[in-house]
Protein backbone atom coordinates (compact mmCIF):
# COMPACT_ATOMS: atom_id res chain seq x y z
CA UNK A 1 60.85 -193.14 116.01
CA UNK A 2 60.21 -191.51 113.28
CA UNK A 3 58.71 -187.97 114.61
CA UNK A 4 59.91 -185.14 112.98
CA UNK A 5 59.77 -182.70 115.05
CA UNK A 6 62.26 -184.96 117.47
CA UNK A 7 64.49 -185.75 115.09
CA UNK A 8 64.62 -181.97 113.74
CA UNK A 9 65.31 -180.65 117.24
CA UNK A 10 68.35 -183.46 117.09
CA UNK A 11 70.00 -182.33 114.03
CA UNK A 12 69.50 -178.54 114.91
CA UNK A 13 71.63 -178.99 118.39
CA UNK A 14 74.38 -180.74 116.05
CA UNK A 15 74.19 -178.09 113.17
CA UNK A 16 74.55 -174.82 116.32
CA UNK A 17 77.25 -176.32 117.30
CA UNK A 18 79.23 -176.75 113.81
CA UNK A 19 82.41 -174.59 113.59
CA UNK A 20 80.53 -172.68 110.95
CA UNK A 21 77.46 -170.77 112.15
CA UNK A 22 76.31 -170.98 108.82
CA UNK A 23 75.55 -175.21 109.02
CA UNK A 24 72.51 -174.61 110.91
CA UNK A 25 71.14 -171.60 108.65
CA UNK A 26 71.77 -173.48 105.53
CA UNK A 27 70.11 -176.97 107.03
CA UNK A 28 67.16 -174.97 108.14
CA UNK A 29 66.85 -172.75 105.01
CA UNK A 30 66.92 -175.90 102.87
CA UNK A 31 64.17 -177.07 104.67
CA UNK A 32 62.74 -174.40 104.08
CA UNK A 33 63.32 -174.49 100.22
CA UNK A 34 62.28 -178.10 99.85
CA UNK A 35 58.49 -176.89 101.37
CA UNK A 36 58.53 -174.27 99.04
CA UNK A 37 59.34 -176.29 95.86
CA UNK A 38 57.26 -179.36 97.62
CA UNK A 39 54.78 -178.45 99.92
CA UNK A 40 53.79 -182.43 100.68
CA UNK A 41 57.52 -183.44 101.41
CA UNK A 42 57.58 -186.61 103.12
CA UNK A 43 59.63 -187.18 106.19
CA UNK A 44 62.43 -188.23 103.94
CA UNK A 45 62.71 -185.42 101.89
CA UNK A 46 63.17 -183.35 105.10
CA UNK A 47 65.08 -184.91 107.01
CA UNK A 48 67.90 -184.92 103.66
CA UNK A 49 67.42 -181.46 103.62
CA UNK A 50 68.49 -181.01 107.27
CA UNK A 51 71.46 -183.45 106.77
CA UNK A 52 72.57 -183.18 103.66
CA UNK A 53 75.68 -181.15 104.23
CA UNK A 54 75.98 -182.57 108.32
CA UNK A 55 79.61 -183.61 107.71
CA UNK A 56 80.71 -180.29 108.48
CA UNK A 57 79.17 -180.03 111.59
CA UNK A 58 81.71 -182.32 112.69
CA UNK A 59 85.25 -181.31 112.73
CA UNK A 60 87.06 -184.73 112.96
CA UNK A 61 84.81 -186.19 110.13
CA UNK A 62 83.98 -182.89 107.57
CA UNK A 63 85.38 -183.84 104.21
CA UNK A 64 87.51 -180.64 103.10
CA UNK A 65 87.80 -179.78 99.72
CA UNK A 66 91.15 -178.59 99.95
CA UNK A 67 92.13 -181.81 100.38
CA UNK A 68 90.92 -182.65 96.24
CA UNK A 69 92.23 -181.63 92.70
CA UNK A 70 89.01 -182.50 91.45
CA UNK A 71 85.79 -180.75 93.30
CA UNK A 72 83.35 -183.58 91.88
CA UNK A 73 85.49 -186.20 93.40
CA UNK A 74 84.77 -183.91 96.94
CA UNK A 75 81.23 -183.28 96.09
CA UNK A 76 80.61 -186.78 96.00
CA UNK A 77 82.88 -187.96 99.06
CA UNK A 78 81.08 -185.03 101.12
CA UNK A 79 77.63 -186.31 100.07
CA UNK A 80 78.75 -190.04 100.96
CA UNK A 81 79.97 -188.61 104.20
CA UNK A 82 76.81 -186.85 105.30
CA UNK A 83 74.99 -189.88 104.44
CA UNK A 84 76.91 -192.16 106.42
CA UNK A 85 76.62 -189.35 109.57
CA UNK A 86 72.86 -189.22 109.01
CA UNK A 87 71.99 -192.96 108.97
CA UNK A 88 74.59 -193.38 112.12
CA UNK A 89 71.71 -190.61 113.48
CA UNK A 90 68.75 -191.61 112.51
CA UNK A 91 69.59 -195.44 113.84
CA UNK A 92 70.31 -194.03 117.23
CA UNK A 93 66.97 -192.43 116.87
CA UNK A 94 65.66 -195.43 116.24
CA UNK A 95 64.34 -194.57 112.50
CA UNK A 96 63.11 -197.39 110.40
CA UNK A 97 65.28 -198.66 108.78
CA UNK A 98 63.63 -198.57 105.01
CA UNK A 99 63.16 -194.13 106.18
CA UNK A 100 67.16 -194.37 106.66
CA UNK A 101 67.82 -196.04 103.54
CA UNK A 102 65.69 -193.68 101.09
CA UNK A 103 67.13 -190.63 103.65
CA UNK A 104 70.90 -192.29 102.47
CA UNK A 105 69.92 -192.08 99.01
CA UNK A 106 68.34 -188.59 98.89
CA UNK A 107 71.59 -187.28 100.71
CA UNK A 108 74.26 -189.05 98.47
CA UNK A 109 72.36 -187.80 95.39
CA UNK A 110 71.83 -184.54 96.50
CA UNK A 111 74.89 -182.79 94.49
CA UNK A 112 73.44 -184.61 91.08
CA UNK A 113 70.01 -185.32 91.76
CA UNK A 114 68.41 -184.97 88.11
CA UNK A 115 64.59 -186.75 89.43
CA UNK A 116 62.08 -186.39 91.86
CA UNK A 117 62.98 -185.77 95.68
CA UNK A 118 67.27 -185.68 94.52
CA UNK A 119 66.24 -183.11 92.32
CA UNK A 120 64.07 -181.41 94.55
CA UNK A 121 67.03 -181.31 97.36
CA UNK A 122 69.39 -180.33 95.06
CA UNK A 123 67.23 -176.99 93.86
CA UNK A 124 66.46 -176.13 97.48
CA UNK A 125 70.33 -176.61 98.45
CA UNK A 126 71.46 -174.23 95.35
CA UNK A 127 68.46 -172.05 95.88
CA UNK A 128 69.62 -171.58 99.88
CA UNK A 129 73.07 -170.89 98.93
CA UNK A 130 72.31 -168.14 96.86
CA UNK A 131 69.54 -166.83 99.99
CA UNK A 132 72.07 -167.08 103.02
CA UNK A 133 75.36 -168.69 101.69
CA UNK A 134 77.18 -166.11 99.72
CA UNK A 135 78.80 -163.58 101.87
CA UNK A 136 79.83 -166.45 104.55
CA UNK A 137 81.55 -168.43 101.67
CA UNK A 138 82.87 -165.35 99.98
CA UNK A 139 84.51 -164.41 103.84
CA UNK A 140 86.22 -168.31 103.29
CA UNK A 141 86.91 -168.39 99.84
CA UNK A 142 86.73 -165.18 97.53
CA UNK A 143 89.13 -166.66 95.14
CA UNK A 144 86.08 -169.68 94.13
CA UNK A 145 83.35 -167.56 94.53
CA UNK A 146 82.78 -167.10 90.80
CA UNK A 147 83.28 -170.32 89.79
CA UNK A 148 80.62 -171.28 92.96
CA UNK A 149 77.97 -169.41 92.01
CA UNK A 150 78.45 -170.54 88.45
CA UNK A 151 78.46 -173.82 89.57
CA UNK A 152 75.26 -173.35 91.60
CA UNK A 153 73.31 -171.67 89.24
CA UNK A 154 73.74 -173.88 86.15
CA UNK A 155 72.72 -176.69 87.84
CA UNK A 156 69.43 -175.21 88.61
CA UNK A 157 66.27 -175.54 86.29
CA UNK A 158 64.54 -172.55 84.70
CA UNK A 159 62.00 -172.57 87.15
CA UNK A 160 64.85 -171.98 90.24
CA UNK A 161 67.26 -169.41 88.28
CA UNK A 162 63.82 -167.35 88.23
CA UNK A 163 63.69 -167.54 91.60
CA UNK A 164 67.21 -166.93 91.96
CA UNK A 165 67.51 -163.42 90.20
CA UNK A 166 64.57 -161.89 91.74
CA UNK A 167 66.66 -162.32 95.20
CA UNK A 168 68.13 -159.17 96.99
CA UNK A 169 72.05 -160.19 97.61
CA UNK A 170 73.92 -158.11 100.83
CA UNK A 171 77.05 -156.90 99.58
CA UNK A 172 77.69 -154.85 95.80
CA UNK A 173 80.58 -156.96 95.19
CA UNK A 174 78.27 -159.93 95.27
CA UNK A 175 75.47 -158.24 93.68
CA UNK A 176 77.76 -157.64 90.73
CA UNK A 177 79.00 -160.94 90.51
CA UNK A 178 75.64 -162.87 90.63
CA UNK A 179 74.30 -160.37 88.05
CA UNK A 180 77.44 -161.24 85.55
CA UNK A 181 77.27 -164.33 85.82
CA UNK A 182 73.03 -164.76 85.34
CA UNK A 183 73.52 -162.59 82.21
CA UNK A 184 76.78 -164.92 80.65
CA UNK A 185 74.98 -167.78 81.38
CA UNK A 186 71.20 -166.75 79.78
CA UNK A 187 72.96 -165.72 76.65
């Protein structure tokens, strides 16, 4: 099976029904991203995007990064977990098996991807955090949300921070954040 529109109808039902409404808004607007930045995507490509953060759309096997000293260790472990989720997925839906394997890869690259489709998927997951993520993680965790949106925003090219400060952001404590930290790190 290896029909997209299937498989994306799958993953939404999981994502709506994540303890986070968020999971399915992100999924989707990374989707959405990854067209954007690569109109041709290949099934792949898309499918990552829709999965790449799936862990938390289940409670029993989200990684939690409270549970880490060091967030790279959990960026990693959460990328590794989503993977594992998604090929579980994808062999129920029957996927071939050399579409899971790339999807794997794509997925547990996505927080470092630094060439072609990881990059792409990382870009489009920064670029939809800044677009619908910040006030829902600022309600969970105002005490990171600095260091977050640092953290998403260097990793971006040139081409993506462009993209990113010409966005409209809800909220003037955010607005003034975002704008701080573009300006300190274009210096």
């Amino acid at each position: 099976m290896n029909n997209f529109k299937f498989i994306k109808n799958k993953i939404d039902k999981i994502t709506k029904n994540a303890p986070h409404i968020i999971e399915n808004k992100h999924s989707n607007s990374t989707l959405k991203w990854v067209l954007k930045l690569k109109p041709d995507a290949d099934l792949t490509l898309k499918i990552a995007a829709l999965c790449h953060d799936i862990d938390r759309s289940f409670p029993k096997r989200r990684i939690d990064s409270r549970d880490f000293n060091d967030y790279s260790v959990y960026k990693k472990i959460h990328a590794e977990q989503s993977a594992k989720i998604t090929s579980e997925l994808m062999q129920e839906l029957a996927v071939d098996k050399k579409i899971i394997n790339q999807i794997e890869f794509l997925i547990r690259n996505h927080e470092i991807g630094k060439r072609g489709d990881s990059r792409i998927l990382k870009e489009a997951d920064s670029l939809s955090f800044f677009e619908d993520n910040l006030l829902d993680y600022n309600k969970r965790n105002p005490k990171y949300l600095k260091d977050k949106i640092r953290m998403m925003y260097t990793r971006l090219p040139k081409r993506a921070r462009i993209l990113v400060s010409k966005m409209n952001f809800e909220g003037e404590e955010i607005k003034k954040v975002v704008k701080e930290i573009i300006s300190q790190e274009e210096k």
